[in-house]
C-alpha atoms as a PDB file:
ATOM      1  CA  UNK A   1     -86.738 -27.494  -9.265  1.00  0.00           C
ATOM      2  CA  UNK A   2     -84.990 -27.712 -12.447  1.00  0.00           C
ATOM      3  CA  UNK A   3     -85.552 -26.310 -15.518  1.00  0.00           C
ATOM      4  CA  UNK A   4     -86.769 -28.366 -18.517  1.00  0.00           C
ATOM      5  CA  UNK A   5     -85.750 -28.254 -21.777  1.00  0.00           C
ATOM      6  CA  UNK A   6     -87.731 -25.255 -23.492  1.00  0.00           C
ATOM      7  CA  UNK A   7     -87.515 -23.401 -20.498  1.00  0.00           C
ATOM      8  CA  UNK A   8     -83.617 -24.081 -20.695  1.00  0.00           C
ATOM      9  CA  UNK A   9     -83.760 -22.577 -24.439  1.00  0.00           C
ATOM     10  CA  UNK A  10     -85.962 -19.627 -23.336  1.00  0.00           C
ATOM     11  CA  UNK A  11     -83.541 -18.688 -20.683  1.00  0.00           C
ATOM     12  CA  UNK A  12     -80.423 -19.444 -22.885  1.00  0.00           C
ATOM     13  CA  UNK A  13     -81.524 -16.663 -25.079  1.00  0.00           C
ATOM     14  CA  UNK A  14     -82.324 -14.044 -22.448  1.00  0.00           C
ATOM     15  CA  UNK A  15     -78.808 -15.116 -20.748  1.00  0.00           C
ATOM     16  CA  UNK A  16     -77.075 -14.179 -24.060  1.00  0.00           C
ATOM     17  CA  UNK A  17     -79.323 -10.995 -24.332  1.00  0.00           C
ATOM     18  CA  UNK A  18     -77.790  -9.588 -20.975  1.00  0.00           C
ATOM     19  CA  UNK A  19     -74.540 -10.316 -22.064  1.00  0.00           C
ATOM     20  CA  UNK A  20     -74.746  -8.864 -25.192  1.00  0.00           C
ATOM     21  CA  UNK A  21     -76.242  -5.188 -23.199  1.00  0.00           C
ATOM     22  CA  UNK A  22     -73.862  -5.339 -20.431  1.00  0.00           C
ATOM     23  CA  UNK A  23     -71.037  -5.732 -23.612  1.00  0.00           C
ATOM     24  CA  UNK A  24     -72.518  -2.775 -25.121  1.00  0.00           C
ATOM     25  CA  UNK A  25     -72.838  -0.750 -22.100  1.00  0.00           C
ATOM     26  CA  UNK A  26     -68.905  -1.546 -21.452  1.00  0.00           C
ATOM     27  CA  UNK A  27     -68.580  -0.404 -25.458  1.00  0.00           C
ATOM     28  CA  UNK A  28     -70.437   2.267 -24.559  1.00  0.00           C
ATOM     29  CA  UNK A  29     -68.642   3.701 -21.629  1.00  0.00           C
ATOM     30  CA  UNK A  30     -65.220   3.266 -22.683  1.00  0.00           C
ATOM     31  CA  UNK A  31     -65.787   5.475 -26.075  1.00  0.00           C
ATOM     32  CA  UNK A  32     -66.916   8.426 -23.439  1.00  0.00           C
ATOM     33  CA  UNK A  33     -64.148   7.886 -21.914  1.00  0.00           C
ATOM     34  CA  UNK A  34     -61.935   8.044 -24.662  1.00  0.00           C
ATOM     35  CA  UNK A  35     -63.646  10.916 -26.363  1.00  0.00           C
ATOM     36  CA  UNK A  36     -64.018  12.862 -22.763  1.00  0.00           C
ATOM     37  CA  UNK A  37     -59.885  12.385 -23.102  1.00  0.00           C
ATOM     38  CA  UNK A  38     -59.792  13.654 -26.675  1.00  0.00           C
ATOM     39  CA  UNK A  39     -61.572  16.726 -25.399  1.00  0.00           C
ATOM     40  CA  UNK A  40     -59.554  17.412 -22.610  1.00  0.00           C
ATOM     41  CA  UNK A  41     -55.668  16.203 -23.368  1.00  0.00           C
ATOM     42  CA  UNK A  42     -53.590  16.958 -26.866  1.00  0.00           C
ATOM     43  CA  UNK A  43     -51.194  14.518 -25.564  1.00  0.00           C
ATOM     44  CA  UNK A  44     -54.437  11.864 -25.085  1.00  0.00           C
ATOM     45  CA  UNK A  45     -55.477  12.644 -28.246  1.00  0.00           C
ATOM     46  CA  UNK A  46     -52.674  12.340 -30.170  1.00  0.00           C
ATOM     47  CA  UNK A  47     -52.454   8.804 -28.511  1.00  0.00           C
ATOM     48  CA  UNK A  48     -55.773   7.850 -29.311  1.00  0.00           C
ATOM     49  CA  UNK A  49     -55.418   8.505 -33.032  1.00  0.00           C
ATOM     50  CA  UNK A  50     -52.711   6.552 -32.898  1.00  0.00           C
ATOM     51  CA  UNK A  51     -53.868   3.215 -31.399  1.00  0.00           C
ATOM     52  CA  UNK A  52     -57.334   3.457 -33.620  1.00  0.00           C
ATOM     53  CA  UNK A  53     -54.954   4.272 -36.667  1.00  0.00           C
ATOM     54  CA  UNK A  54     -53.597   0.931 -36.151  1.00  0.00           C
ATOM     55  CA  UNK A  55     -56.696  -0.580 -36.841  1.00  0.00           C
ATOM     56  CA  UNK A  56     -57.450   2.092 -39.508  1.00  0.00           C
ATOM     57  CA  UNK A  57     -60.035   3.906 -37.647  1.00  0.00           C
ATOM     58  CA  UNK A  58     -60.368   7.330 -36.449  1.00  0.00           C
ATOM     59  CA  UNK A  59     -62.533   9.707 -33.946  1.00  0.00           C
ATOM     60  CA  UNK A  60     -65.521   8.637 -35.911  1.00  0.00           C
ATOM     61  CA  UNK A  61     -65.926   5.195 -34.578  1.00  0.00           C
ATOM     62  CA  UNK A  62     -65.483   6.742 -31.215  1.00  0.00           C
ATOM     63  CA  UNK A  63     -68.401   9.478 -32.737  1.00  0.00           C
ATOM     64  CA  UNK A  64     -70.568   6.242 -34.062  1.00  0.00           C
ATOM     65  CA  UNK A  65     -70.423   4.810 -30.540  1.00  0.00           C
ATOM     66  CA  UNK A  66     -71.944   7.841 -29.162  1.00  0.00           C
ATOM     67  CA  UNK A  67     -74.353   9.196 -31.163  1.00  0.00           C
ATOM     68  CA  UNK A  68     -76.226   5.817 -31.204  1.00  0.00           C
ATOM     69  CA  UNK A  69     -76.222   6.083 -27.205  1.00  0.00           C
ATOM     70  CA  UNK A  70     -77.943   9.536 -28.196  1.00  0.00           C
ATOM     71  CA  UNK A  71     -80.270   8.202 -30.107  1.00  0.00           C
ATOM     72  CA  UNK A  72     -81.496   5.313 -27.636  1.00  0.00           C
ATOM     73  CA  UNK A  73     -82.352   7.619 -24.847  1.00  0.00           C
ATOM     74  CA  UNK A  74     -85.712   8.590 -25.768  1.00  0.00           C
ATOM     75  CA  UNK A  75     -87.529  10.665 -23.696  1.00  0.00           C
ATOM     76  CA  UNK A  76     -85.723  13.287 -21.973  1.00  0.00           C
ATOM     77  CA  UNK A  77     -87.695  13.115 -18.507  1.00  0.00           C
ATOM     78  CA  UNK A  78     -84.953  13.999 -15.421  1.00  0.00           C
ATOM     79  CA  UNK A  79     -82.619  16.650 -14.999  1.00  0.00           C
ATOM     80  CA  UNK A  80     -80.088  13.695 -15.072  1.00  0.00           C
ATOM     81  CA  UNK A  81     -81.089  12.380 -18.239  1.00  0.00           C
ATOM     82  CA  UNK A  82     -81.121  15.934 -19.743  1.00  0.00           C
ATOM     83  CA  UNK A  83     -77.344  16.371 -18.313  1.00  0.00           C
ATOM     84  CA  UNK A  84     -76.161  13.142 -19.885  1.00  0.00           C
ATOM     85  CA  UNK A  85     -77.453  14.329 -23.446  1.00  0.00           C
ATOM     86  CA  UNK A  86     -75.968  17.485 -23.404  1.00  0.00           C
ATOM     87  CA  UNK A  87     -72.768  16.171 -22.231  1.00  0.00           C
ATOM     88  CA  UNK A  88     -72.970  13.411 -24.984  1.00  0.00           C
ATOM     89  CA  UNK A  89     -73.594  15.942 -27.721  1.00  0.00           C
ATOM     90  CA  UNK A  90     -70.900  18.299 -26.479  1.00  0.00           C
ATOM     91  CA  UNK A  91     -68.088  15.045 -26.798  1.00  0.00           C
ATOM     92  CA  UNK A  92     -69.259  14.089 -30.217  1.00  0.00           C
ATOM     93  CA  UNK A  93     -68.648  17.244 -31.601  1.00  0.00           C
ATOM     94  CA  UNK A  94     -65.130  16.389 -30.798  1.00  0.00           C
ATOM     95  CA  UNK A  95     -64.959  12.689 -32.239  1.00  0.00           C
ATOM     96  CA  UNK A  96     -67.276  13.634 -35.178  1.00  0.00           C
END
């Protein structure tokens, strides 16, 4: 069956909602990535500066990134979860 009209505008905005999270999770990931590489390589580092430097940014909107994710994780229930803070904290400190 087909979807009528308001149903068509209901789902239109829940369609855009997933895209916007999965976008965001991408966002997220990526500036892990990058600051995970900042912690680890000079050489990666050095690079990354660059490239955001070009768009006159720095480590900070890497730092932004991150500590939101922090601060959307609410409760702290599973080993995992309490893993994937700790590591988050420990790479902001080197975006900050």
């Amino acid at each position: 069956r087909g979807l009528d009209e308001e149903e068509k505008e209901e789902m239109e905005g829940e369609w855009l909602s997933r895209r916007l999270d999965a976008g965001l999770f991408c966002l997220q990931t990526v500036d892990v990535i990058l600051a995970w590489l900042v912690a680890e390589d000079q050489g990666a580092e050095r690079k990354i500066k660059e490239l955001l430097a070009e768009r006159d940014e720095g480590l900070s909107v890497l730092g932004a990134t991150i500590k939101e994710q922090l601060d959307t994780m609410g409760e702290l229930e599973t080993d995992e979860q309490r893993t994937t803070y700790d590591m988050l904290k420990t790479l902001v400190q080197f975006v900050a």
